[in-house]
C-alpha atoms as a PDB file:
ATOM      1  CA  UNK A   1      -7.972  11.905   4.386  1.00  0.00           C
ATOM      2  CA  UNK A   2      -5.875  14.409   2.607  1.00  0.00           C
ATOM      3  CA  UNK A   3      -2.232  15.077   3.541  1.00  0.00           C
ATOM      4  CA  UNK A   4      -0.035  17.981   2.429  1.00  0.00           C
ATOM      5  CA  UNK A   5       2.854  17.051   0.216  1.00  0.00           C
ATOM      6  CA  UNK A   6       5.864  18.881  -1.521  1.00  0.00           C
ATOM      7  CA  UNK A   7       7.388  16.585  -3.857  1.00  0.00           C
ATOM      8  CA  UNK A   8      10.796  18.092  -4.793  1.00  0.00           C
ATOM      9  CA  UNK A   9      11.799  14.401  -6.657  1.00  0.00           C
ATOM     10  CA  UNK A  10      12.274  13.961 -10.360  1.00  0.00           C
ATOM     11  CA  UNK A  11       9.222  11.260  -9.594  1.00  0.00           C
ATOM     12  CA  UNK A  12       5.487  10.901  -9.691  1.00  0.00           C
ATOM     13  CA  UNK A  13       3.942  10.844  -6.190  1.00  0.00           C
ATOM     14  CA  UNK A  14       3.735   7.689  -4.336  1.00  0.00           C
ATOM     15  CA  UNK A  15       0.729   6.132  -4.952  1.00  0.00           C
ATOM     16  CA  UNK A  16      -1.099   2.539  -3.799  1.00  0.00           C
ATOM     17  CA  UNK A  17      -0.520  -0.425  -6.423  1.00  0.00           C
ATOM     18  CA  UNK A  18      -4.005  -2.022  -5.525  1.00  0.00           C
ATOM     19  CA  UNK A  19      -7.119  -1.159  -4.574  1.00  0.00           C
ATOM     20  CA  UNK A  20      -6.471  -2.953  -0.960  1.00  0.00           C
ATOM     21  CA  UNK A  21      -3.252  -1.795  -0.369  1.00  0.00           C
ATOM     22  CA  UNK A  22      -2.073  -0.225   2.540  1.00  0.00           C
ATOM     23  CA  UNK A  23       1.485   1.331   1.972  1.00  0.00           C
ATOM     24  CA  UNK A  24       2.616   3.746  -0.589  1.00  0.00           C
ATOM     25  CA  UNK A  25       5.644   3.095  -2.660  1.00  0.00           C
ATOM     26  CA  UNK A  26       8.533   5.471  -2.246  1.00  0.00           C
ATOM     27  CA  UNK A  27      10.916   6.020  -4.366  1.00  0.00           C
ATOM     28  CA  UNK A  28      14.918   6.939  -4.083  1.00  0.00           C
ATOM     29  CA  UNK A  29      15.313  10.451  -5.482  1.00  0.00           C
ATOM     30  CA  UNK A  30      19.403  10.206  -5.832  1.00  0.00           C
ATOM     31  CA  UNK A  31      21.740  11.717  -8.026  1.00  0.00           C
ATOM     32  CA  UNK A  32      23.923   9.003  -8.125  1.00  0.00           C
ATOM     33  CA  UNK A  33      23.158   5.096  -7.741  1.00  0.00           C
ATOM     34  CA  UNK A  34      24.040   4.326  -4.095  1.00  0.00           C
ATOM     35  CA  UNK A  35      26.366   0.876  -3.469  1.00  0.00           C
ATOM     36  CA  UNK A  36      25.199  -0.899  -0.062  1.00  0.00           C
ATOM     37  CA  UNK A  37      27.964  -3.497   0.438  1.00  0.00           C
ATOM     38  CA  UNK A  38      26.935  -6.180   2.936  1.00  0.00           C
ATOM     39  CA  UNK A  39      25.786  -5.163   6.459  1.00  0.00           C
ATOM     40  CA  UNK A  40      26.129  -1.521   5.231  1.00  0.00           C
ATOM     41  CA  UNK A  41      23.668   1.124   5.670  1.00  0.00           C
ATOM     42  CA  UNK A  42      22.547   4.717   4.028  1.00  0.00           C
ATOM     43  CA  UNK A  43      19.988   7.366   4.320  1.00  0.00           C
ATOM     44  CA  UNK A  44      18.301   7.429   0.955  1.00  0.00           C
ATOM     45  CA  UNK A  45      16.393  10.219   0.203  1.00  0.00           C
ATOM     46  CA  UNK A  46      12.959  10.431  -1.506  1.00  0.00           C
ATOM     47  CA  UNK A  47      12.227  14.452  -2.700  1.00  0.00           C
ATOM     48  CA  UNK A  48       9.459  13.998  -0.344  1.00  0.00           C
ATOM     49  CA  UNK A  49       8.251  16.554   2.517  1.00  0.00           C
ATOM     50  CA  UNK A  50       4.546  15.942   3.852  1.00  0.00           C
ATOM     51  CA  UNK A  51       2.353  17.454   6.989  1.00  0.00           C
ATOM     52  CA  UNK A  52       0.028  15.227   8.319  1.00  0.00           C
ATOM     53  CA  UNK A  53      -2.492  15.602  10.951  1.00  0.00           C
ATOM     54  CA  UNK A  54      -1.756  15.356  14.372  1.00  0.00           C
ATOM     55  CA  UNK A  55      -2.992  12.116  15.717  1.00  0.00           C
ATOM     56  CA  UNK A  56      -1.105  10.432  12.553  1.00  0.00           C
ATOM     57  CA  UNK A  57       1.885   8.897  12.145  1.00  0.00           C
ATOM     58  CA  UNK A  58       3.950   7.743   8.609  1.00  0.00           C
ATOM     59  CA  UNK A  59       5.146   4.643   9.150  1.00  0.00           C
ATOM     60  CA  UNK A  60       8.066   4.221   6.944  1.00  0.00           C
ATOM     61  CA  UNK A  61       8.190  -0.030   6.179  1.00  0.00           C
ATOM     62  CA  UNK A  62      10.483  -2.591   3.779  1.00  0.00           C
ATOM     63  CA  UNK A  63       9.115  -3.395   0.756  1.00  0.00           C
ATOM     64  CA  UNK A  64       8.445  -7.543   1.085  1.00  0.00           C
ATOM     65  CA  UNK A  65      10.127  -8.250  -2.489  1.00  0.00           C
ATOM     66  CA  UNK A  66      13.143  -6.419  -2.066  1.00  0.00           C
ATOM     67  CA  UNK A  67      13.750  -7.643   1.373  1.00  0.00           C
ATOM     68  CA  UNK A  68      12.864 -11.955   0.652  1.00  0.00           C
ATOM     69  CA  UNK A  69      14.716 -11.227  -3.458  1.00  0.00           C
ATOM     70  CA  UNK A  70      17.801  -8.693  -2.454  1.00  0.00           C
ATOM     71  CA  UNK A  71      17.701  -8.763   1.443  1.00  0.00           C
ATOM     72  CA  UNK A  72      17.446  -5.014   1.835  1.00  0.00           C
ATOM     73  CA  UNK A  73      15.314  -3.882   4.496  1.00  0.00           C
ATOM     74  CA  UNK A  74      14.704  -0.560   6.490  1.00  0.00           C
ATOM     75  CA  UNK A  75      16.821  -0.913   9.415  1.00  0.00           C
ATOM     76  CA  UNK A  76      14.291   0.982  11.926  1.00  0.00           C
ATOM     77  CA  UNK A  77      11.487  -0.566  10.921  1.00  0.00           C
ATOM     78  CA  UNK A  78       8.627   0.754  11.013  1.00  0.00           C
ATOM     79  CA  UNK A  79      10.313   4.410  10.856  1.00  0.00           C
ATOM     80  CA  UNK A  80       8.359   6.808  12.283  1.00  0.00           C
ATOM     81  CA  UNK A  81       7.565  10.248  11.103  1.00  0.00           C
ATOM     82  CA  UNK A  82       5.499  12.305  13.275  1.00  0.00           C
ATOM     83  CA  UNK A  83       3.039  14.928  12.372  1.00  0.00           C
ATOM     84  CA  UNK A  84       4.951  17.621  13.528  1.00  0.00           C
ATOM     85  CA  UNK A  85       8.512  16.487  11.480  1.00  0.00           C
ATOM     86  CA  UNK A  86       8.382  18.520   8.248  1.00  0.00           C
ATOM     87  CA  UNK A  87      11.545  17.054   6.703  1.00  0.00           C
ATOM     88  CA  UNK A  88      12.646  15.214   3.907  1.00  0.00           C
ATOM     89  CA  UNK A  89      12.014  11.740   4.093  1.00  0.00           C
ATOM     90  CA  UNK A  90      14.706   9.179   4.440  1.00  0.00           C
ATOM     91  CA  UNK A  91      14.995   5.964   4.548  1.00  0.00           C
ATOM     92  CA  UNK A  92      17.754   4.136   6.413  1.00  0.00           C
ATOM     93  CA  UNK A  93      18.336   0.743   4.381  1.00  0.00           C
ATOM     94  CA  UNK A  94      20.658  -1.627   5.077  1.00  0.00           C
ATOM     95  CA  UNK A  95      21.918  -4.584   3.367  1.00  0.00           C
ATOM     96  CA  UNK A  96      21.235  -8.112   5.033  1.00  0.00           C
ATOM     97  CA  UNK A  97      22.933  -9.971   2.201  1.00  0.00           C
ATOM     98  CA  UNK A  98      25.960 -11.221   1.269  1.00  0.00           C
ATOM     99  CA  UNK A  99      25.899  -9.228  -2.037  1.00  0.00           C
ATOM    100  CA  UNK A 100      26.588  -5.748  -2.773  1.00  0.00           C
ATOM    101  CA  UNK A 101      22.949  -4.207  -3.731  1.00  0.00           C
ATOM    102  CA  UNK A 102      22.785  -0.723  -5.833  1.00  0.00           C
ATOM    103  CA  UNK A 103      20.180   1.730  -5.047  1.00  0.00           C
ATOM    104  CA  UNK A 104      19.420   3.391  -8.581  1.00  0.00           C
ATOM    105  CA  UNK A 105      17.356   6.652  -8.796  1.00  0.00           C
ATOM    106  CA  UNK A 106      13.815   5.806  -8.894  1.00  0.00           C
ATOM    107  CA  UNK A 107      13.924   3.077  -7.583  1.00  0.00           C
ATOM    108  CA  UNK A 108      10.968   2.079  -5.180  1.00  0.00           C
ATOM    109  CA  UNK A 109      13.328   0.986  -1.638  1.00  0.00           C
ATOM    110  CA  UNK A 110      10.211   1.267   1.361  1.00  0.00           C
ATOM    111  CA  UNK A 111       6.524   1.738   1.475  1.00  0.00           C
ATOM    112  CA  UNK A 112       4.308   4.233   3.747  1.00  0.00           C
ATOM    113  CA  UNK A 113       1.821   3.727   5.759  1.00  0.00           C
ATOM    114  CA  UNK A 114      -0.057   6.500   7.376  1.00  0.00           C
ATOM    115  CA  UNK A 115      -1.961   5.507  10.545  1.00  0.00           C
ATOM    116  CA  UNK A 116      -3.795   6.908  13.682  1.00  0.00           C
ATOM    117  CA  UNK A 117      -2.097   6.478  16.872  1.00  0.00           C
ATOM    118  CA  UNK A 118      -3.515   7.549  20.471  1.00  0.00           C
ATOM    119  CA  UNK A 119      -1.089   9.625  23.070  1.00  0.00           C
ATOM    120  CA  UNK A 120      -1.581   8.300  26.559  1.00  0.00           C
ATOM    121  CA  UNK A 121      -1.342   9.600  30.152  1.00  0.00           C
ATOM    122  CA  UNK A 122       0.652   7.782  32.681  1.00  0.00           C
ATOM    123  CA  UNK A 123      -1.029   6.395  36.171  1.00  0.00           C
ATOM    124  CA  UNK A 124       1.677   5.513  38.387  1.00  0.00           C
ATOM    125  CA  UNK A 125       0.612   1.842  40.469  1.00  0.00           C
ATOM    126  CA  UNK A 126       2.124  -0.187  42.503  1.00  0.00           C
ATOM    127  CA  UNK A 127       0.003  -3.560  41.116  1.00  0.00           C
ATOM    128  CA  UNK A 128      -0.975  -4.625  37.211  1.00  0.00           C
ATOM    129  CA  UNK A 129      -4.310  -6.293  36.797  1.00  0.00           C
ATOM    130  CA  UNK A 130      -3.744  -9.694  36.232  1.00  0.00           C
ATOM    131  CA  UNK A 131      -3.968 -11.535  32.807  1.00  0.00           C
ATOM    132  CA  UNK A 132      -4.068 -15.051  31.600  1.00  0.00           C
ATOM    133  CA  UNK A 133      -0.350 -14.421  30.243  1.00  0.00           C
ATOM    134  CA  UNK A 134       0.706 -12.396  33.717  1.00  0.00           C
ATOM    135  CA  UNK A 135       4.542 -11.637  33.445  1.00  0.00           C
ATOM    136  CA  UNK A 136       5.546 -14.711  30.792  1.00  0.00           C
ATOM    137  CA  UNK A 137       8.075 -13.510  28.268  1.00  0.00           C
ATOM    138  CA  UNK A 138       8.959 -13.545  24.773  1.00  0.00           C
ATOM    139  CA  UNK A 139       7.277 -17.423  23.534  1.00  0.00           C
ATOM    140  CA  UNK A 140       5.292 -17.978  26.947  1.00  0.00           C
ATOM    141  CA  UNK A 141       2.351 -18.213  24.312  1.00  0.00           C
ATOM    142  CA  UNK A 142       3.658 -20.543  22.363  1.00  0.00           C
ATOM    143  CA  UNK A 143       2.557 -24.597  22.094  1.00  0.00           C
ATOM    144  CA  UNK A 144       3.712 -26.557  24.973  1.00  0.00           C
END
């Protein structure tokens, strides 16, 4: 699939690491290193503008190492961009830690994932189907 991009960053395009991977780097395109002290968060922007199909989505996700290393994460995770926002994209990170983390231009802070979603129609009911599970909450699944 091809998607439209305007990179306005000082960096490469985003690009997959491996072979099998699913999520694009993307990068911090800041003029100045941005200070996260704990439990703080900040829009980060990337120099990145993209059009994508409708019927896609750009899921914007934490990066695994900086998150388990650094505890920064993207505090909506997954972000959503849909096909018709034609923005910059941002990243809101936050800072789980207990240290003050710098965000440094260049810097790779999320990934992206683009994937296909389905829009639905509602059909109002006054009965579900039943299910194995039925109406058991959050760990009804679990081992007994």
């Amino acid at each position: 699939m091809i998607v439209k991009v305007i990179n306005k960053s000082k960096h490469a395009l985003p690009n997959y690491e491996t072979e099998a991977s699913a999520g694009l780097d993307i990068r911090a395109n800041i003029d100045d290193p941005v200070v996260l002290k704990p439990l703080e968060r900040a829009i980060i922007k990337t120099g990145l503008f993209i059009e994508l199909p409708v019927g896609y989505e750009a899921q914007v996700r934490p990066r695994s190492g900086l998150a388990a290393k650094k505890g920064i994460t993207v505090l909506n995770s997954p972000g959503t961009i849909d096909a018709d926002y034609l923005g910059e994209i941002g990243v809101i990170l936050v800072n789980l830690s207990n240290d003050e983390f710098t965000v440094q231009d260049g810097e790779r802070v999320a990934q992206l994932v683009i994937a296909k979603h389905e829009q639905i129609e509602w059909e109002e009911t006054e009965v579900l189907q039943d299910s194995q599970r039925g109406a058991g909450g959050f760990g009804s699944t679990g081992s007994k």
